[in-house]
Protein backbone atom coordinates (compact mmCIF):
# COMPACT_ATOMS: atom_id res chain seq x y z
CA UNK A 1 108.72 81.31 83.04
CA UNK A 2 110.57 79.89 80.23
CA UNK A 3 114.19 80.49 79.58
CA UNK A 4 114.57 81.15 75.83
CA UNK A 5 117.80 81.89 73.79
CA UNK A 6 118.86 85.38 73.55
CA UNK A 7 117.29 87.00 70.51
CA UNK A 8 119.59 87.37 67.67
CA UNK A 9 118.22 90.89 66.70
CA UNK A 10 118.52 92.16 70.09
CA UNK A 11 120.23 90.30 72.12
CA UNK A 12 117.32 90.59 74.91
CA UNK A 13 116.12 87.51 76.69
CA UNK A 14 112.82 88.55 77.22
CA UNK A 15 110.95 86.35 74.90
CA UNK A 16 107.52 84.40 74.73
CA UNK A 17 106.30 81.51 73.31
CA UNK A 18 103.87 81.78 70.08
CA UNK A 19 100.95 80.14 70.61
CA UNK A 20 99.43 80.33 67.06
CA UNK A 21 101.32 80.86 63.56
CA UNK A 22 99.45 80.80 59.80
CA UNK A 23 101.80 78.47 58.94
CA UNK A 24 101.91 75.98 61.42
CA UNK A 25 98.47 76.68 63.71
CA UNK A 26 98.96 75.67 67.01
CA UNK A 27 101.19 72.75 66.71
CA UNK A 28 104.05 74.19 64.20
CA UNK A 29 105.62 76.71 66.97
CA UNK A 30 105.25 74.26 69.76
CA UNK A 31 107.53 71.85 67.51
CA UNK A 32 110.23 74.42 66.83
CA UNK A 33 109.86 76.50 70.07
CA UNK A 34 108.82 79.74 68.10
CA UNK A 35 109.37 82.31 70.18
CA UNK A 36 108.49 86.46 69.97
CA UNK A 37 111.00 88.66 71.63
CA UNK A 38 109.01 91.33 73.57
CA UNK A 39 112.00 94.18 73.12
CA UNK A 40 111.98 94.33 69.60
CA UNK A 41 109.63 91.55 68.23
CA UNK A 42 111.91 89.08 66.16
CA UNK A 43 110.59 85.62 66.01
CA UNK A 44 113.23 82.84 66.21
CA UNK A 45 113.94 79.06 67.45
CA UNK A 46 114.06 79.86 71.34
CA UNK A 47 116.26 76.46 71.67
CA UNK A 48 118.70 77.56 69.27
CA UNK A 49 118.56 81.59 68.73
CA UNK A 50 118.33 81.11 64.96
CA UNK A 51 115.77 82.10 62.50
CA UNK A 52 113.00 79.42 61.94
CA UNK A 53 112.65 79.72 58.50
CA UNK A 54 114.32 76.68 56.79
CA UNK A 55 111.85 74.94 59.28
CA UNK A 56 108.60 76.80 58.64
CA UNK A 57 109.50 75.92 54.63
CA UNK A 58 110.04 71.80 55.32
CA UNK A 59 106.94 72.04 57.69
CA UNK A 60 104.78 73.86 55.09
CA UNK A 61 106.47 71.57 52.14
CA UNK A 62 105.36 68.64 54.16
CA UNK A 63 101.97 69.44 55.12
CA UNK A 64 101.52 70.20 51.55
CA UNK A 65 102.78 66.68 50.56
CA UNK A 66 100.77 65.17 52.99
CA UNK A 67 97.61 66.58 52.42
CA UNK A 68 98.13 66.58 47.95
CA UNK A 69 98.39 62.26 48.99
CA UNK A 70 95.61 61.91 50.84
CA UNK A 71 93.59 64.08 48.28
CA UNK A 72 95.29 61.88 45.79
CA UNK A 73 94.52 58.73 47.14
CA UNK A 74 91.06 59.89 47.38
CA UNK A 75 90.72 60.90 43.86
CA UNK A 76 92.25 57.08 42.71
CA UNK A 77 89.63 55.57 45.20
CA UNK A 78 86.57 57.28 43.83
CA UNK A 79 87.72 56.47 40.11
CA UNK A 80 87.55 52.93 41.06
């Protein structure tokens, strides 16, 4: 088993790896080590015992921006 930070709701260390997000699928959590505490259920960075969400927002932003240039580039290739 894993040791994970201390969960900042909590305090507990009893906390799991996420396997599967909405925002990130299967690779976003494994990236930032998004963990669930099993005590009270916060999810947080299990490296650093800090809310994930300023990185879940510049993962989503560039997803987004990756997948509006290839859908770009797509669009300028087919008008050719």
């Amino acid at each position: 088993m894993k040791q994970f930070a201390p969960c900042p709701k909590c305090q507990s260390a009893n906390a799991q790896q996420v396997s599967f997000t909405w925002w990130g699928g299967v690779l976003g959590p494994k990236l930032f080590t998004h963990v669930k505490c099993q005590s009270c259920g916060a999810k947080y960075n299990g490296k650093t015992g800090k809310n994930n969400t300023t990185n879940i927002v510049l993962y989503f932003a560039v997803v987004a921006i990756i997948v509006f240039a290839i859908s770009f580039g797509f669009m300028l290739i087919r008008a050719l």
